[in-house]
C-alpha atoms as a PDB file:
ATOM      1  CA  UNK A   1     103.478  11.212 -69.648  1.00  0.00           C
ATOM      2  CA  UNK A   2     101.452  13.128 -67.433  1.00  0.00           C
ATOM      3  CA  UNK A   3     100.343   9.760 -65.542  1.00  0.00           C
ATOM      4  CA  UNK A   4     103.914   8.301 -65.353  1.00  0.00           C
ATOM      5  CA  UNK A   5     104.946  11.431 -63.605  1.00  0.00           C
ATOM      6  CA  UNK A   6     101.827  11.109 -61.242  1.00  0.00           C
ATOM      7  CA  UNK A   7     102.912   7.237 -60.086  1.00  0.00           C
ATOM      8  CA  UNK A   8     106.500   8.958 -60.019  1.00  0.00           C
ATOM      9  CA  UNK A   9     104.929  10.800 -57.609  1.00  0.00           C
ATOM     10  CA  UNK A  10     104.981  14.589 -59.059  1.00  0.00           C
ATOM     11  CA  UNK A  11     102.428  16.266 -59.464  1.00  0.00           C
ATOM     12  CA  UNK A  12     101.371  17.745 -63.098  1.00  0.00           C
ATOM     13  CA  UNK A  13      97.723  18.466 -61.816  1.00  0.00           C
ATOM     14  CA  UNK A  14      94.724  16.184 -63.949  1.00  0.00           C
ATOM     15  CA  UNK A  15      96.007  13.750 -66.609  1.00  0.00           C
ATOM     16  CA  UNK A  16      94.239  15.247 -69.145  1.00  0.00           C
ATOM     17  CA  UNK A  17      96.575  15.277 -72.017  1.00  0.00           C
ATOM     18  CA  UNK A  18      96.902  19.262 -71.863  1.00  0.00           C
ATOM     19  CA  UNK A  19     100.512  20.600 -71.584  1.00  0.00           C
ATOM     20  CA  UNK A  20      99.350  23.192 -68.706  1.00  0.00           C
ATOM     21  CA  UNK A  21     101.558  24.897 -66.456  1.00  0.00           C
ATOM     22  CA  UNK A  22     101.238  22.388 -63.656  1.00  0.00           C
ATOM     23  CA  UNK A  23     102.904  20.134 -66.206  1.00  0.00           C
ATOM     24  CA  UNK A  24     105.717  22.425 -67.143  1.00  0.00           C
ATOM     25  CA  UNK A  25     106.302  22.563 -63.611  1.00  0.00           C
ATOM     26  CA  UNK A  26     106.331  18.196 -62.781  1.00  0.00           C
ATOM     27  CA  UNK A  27     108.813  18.007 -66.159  1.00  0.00           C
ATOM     28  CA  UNK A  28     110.838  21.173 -64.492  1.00  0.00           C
ATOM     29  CA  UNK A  29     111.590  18.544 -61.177  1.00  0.00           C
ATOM     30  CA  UNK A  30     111.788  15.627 -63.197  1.00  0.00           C
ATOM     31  CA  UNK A  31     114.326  17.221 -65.288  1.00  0.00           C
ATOM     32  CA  UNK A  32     115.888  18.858 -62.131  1.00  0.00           C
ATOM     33  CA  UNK A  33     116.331  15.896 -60.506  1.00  0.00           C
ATOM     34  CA  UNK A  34     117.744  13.981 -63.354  1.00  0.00           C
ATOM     35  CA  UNK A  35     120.688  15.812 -64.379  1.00  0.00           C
ATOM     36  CA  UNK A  36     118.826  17.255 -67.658  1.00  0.00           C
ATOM     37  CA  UNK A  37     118.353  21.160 -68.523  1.00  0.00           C
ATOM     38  CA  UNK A  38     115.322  22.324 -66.731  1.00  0.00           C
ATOM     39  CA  UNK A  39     113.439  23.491 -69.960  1.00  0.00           C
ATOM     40  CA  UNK A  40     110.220  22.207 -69.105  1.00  0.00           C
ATOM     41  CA  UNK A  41     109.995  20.288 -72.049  1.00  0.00           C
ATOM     42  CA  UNK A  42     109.275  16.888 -72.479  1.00  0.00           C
ATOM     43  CA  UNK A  43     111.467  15.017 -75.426  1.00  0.00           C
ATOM     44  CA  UNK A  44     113.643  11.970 -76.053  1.00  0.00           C
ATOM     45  CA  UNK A  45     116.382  12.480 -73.110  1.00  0.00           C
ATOM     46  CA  UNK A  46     113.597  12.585 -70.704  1.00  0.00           C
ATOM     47  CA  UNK A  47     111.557   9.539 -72.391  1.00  0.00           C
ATOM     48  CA  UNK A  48     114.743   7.740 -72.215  1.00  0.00           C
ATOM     49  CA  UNK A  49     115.539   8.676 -68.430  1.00  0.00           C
ATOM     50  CA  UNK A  50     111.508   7.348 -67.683  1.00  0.00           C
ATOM     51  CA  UNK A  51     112.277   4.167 -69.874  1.00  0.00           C
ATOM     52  CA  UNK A  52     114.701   3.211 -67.822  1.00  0.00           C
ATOM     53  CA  UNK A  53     112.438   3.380 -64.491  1.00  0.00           C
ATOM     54  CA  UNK A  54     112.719   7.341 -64.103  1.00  0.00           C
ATOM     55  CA  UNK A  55     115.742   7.151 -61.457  1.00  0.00           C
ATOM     56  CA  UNK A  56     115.096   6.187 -57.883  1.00  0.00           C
ATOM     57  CA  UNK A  57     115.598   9.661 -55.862  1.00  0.00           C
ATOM     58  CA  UNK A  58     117.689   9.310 -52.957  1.00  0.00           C
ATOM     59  CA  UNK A  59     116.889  10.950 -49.656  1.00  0.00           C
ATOM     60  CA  UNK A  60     119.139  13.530 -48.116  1.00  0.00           C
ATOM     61  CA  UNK A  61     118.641  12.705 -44.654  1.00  0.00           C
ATOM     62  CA  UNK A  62     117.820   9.339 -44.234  1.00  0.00           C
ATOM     63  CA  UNK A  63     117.477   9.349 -40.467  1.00  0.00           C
ATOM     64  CA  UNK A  64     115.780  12.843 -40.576  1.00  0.00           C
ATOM     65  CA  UNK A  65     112.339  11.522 -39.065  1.00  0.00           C
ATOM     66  CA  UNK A  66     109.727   8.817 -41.252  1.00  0.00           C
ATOM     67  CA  UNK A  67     107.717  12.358 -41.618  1.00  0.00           C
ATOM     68  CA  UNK A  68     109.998  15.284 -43.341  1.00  0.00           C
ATOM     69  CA  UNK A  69     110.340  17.460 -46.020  1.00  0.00           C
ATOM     70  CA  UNK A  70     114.101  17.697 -47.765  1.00  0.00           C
ATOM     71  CA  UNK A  71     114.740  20.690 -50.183  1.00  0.00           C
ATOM     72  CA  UNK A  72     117.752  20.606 -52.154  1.00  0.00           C
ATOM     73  CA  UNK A  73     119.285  23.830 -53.431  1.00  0.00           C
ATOM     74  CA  UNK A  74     121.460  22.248 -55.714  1.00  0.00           C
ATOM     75  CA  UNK A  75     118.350  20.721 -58.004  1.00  0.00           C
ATOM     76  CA  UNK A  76     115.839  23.341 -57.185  1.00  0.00           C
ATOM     77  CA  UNK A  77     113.266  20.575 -55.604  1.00  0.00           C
ATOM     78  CA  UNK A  78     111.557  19.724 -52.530  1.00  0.00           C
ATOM     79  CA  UNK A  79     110.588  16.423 -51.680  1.00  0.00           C
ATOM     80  CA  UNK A  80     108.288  15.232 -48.912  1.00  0.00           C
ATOM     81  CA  UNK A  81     108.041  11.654 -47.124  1.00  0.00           C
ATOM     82  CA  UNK A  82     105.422  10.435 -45.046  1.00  0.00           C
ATOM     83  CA  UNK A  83     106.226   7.282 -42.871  1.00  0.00           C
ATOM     84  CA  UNK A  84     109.560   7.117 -44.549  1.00  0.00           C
ATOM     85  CA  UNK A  85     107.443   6.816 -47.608  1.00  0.00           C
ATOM     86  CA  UNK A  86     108.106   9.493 -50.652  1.00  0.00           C
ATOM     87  CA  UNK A  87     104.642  11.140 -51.312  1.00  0.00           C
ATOM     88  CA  UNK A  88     105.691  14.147 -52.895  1.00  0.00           C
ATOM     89  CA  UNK A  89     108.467  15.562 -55.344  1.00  0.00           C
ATOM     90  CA  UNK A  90     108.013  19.526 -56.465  1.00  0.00           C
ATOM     91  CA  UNK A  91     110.461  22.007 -58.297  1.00  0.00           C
ATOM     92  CA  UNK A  92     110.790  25.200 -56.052  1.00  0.00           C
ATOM     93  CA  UNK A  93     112.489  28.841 -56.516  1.00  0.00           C
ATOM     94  CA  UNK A  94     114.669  29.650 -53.141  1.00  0.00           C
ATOM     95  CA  UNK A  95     116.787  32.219 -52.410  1.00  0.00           C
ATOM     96  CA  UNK A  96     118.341  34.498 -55.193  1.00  0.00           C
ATOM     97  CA  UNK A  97     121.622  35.071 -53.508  1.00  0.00           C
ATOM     98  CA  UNK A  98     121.498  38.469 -54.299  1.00  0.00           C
ATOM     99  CA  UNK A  99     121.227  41.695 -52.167  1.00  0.00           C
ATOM    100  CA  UNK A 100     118.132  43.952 -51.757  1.00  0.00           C
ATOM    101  CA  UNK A 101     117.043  46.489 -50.023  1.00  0.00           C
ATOM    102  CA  UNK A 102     113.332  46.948 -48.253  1.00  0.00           C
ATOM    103  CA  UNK A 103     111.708  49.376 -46.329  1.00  0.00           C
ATOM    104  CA  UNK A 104     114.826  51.801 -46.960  1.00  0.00           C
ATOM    105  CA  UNK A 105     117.020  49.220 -45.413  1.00  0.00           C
ATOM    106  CA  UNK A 106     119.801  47.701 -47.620  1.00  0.00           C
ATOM    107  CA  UNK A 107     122.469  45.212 -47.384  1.00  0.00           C
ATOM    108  CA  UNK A 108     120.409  42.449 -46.792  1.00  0.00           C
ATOM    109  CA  UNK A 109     120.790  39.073 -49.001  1.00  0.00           C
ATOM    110  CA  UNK A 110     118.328  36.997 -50.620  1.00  0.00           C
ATOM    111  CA  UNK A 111     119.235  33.742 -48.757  1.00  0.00           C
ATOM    112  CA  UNK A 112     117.536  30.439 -48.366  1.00  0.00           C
ATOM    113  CA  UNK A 113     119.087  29.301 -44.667  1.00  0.00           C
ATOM    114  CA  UNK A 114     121.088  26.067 -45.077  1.00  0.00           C
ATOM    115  CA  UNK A 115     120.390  23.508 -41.886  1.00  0.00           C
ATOM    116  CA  UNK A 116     117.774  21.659 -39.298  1.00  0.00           C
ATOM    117  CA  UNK A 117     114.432  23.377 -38.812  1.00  0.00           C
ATOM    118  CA  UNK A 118     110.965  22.535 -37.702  1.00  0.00           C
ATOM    119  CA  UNK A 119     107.488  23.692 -39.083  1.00  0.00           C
ATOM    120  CA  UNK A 120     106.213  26.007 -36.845  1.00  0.00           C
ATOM    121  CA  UNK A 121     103.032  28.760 -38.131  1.00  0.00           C
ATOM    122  CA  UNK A 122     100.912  28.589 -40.918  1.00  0.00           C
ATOM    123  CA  UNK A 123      98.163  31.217 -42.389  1.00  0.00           C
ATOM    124  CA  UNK A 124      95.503  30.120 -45.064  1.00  0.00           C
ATOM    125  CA  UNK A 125      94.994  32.023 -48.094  1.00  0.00           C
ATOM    126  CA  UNK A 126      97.268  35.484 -49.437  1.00  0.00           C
ATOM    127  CA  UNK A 127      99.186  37.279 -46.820  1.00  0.00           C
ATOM    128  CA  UNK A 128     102.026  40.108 -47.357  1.00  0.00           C
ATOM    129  CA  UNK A 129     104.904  40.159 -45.240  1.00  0.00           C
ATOM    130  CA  UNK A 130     107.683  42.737 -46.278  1.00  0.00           C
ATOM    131  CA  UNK A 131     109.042  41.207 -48.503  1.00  0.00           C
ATOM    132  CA  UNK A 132     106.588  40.397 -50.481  1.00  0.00           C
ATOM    133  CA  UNK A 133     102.963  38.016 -51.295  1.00  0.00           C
ATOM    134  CA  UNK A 134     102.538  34.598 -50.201  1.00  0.00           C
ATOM    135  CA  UNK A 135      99.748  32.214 -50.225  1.00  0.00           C
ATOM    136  CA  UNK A 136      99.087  29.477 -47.999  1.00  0.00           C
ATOM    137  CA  UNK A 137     102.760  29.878 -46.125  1.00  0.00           C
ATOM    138  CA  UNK A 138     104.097  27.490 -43.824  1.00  0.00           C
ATOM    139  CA  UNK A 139     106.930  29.040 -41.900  1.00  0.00           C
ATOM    140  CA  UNK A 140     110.107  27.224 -40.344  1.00  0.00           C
ATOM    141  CA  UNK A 141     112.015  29.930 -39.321  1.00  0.00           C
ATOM    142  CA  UNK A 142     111.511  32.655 -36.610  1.00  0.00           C
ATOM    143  CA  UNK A 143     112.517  35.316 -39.476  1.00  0.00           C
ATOM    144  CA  UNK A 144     109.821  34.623 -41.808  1.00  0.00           C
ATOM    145  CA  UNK A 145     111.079  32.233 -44.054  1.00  0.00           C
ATOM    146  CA  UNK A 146     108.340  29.541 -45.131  1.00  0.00           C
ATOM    147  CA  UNK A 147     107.080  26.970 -47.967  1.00  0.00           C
ATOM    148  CA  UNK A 148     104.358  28.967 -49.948  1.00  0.00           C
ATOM    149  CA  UNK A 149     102.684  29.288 -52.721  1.00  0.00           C
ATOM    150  CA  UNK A 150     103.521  31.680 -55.545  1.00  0.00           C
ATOM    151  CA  UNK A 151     102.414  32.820 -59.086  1.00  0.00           C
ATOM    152  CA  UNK A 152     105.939  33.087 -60.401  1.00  0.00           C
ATOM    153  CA  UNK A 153     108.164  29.887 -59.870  1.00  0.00           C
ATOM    154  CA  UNK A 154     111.167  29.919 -62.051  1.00  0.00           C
ATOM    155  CA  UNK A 155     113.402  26.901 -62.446  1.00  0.00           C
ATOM    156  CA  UNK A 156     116.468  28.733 -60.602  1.00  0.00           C
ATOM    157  CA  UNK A 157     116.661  30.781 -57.404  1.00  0.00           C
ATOM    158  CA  UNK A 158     115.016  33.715 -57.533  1.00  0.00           C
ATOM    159  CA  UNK A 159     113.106  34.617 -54.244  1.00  0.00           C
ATOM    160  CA  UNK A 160     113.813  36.533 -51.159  1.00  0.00           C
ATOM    161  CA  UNK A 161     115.456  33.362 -49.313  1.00  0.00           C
ATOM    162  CA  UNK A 162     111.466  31.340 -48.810  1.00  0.00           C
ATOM    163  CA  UNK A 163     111.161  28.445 -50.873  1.00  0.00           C
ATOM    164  CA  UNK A 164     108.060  29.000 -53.019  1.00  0.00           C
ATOM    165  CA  UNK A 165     106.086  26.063 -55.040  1.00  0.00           C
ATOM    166  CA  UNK A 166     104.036  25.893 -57.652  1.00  0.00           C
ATOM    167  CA  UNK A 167     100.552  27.244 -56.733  1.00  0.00           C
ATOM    168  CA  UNK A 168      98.708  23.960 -57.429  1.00  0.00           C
ATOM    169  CA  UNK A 169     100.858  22.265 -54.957  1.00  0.00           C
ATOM    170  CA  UNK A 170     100.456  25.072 -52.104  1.00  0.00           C
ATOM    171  CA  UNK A 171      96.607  24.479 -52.270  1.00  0.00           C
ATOM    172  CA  UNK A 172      96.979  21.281 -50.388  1.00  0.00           C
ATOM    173  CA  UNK A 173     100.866  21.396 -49.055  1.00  0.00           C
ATOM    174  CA  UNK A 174     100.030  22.608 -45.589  1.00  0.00           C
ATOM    175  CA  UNK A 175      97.423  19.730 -45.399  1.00  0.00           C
ATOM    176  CA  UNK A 176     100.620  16.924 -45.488  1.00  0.00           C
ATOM    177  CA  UNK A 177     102.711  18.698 -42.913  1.00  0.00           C
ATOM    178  CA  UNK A 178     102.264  19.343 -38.886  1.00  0.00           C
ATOM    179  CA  UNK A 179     103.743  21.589 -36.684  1.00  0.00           C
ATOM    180  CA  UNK A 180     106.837  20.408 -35.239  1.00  0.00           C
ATOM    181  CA  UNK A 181     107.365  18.398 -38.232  1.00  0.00           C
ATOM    182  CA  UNK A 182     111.646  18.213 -39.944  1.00  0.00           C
ATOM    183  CA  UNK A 183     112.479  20.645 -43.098  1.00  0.00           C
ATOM    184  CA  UNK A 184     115.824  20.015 -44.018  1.00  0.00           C
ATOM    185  CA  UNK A 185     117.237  22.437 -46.305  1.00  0.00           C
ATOM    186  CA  UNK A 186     120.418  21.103 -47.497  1.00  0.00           C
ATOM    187  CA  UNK A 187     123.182  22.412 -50.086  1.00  0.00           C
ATOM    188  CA  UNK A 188     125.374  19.762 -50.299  1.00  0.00           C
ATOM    189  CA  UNK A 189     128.475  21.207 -48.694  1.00  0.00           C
ATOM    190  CA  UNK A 190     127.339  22.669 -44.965  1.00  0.00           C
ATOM    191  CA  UNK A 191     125.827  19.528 -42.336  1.00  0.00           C
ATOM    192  CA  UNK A 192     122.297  20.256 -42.096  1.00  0.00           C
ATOM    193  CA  UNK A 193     123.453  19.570 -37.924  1.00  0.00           C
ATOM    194  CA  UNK A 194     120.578  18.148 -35.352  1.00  0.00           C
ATOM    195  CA  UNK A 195     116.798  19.640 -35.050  1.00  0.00           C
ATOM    196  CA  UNK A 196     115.625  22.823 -32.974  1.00  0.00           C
ATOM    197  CA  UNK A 197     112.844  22.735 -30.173  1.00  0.00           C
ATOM    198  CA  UNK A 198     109.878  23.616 -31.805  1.00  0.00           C
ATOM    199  CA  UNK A 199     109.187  27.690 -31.976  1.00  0.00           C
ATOM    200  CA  UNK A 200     107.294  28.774 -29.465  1.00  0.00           C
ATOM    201  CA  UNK A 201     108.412  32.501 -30.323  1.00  0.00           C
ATOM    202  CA  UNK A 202     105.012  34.346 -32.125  1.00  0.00           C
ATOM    203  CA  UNK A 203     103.971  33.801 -35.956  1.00  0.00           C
ATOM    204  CA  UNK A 204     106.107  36.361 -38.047  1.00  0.00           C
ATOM    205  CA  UNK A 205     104.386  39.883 -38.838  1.00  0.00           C
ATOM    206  CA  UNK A 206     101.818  39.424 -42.006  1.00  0.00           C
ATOM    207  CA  UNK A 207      98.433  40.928 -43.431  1.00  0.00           C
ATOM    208  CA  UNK A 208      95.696  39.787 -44.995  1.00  0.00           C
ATOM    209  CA  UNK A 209      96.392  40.233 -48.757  1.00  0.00           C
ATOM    210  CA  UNK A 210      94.676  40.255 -52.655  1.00  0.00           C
ATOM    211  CA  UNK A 211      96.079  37.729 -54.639  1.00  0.00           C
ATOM    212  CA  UNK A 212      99.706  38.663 -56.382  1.00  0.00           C
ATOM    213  CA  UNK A 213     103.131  38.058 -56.758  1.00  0.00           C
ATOM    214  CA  UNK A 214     105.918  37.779 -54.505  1.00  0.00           C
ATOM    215  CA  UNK A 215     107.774  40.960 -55.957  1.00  0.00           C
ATOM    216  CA  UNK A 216     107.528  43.939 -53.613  1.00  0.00           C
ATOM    217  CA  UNK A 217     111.519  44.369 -53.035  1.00  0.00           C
ATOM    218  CA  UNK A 218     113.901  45.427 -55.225  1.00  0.00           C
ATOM    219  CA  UNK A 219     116.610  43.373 -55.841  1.00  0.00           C
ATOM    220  CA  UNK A 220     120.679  44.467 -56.917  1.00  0.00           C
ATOM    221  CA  UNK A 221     124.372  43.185 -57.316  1.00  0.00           C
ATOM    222  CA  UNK A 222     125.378  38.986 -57.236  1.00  0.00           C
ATOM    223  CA  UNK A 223     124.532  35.411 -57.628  1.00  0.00           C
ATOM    224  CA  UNK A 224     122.192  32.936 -58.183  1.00  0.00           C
ATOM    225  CA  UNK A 225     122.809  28.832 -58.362  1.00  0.00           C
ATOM    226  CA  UNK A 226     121.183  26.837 -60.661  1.00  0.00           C
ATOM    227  CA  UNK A 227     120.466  22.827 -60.240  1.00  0.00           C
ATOM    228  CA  UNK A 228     120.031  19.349 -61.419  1.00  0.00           C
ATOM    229  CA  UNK A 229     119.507  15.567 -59.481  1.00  0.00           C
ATOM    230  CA  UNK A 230     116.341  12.332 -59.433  1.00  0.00           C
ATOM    231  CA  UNK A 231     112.435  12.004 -58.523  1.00  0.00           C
ATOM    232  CA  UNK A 232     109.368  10.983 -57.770  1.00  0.00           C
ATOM    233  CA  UNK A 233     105.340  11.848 -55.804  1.00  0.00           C
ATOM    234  CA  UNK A 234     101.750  11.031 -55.329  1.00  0.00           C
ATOM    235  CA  UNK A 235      98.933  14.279 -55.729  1.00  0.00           C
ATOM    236  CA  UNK A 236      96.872  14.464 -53.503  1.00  0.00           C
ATOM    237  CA  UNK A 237      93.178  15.908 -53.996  1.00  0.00           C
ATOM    238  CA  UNK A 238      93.760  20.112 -54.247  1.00  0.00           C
ATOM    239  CA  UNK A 239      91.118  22.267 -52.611  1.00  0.00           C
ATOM    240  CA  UNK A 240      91.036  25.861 -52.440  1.00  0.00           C
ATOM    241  CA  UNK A 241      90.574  28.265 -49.161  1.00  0.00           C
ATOM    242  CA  UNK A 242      90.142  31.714 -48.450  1.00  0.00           C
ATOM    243  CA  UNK A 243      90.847  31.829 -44.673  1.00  0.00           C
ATOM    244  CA  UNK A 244      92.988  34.229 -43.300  1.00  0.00           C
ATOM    245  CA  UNK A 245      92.881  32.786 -40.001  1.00  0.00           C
ATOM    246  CA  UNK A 246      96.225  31.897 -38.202  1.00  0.00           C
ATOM    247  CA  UNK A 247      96.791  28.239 -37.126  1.00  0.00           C
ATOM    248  CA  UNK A 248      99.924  26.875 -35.673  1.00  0.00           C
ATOM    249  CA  UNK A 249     101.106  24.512 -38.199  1.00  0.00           C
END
């Protein structure tokens, strides 16, 4: 199982026959993206769905650029393409939907921004920003919101409005993506609309941070989506840094 998923290109770390958490999470986007309760567990609907050739995914944004990342809200998954080519395929956990409060500010809602954006600054290793922990982040908004790593990544929405992956995944994530490059973060009912200049604005506020969660807020009142959809992702080697040094992405 664990070495279908791999030439379906997710990524459920070594094939070593252990049911680890890296493969919870590959069954989680498998199961995400083929319609089928995200459980994490692997049984006869989802041996059935990879007899049958494991569903071709279908890209979001076919003319979005031969090098982009697409994250769907609707199935909770991210996938990446390099030359047009589909390298990667992760679950994710994006914005709750519901309303918090930080710094003795409230009103503010947990919101994954629907649209066009652009990678722009990266840091290496754990930082903490206000809202919380993140490790190796890649940022694509001017606000703060990035791809990062995280030690809690449910199968439904439940961040600040970043779209975390699976820690395995964010050791070697910002090694397939460059500044500049597309993130299209689509819903399926607004137009994701044409790509912004590249940021040239500076890197959002962070420090230099232990490793830890990404739960400094709390959270209060509405909503959260849940998912479902198709797949598939290469792994690439993962290697492990400790950098805090800033790098434009």
């Amino acid at each position: 199982m664990q070495v279908a998923l791999k030439r379906l290109h997710y990524d459920p770390g070594p094939a070593d026959g252990e049911y680890g958490g890296g493969t919870v999470e590959a069954v989680e986007a498998f199961q995400g993206l083929n319609h089928i309760s995200q459980s994490g567990n692997w049984g006869p609907s989802e041996r059935a769905v990879l007899n049958r050739g494991g569903g071709t995914p279908i890209s979001l944004v076919p003319a979005g650029g031969s090098d982009r990342v697409e994250v769907d809200l609707r199935t909770q998954t991210l996938k990446l393409y390099r030359a047009d080519q589909l390298e990667l395929i992760t679950h994710v956990s994006t914005g709750s939907g519901r309303s918090y409060c930080v710094e003795g500010e409230c009103g503010n809602k947990a919101i994954t921004p629907v649209g066009s954006f652009r990678f722009s600054w990266r840091r290496t290793g754990w930082w903490e920003s206000r809202l919380g922990k993140l490790y190796n982040p890649v940022y694509f908004t001017s606000s703060g919101v990035a791809v990062h790593g995280a030690l809690s990544v449910p199968a439904y929405p439940a961040s600040h409005g970043c779209v975390r992956i699976p820690m395995h995944i964010a050791e070697y994530f910002p090694s397939l993506v460059k500044r500049g490059e597309a993130v299209y973060v689509l819903d399926g009912k607004k137009s994701v609309g044409p790509l912004p200049a590249i940021s040239k604005g500076p890197p959002p506020t962070a420090k230099p941070a232990a490793p830890g969660g990404d739960t400094s807020t709390t959270t209060s009142t509405t909503s959260t989506t849940s998912t479902t959809s198709t797949t598939s992702t290469t792994v690439p080697p993962t290697t492990t840094t400790t950098s805090t040094t800033l790098l434009p992405a």
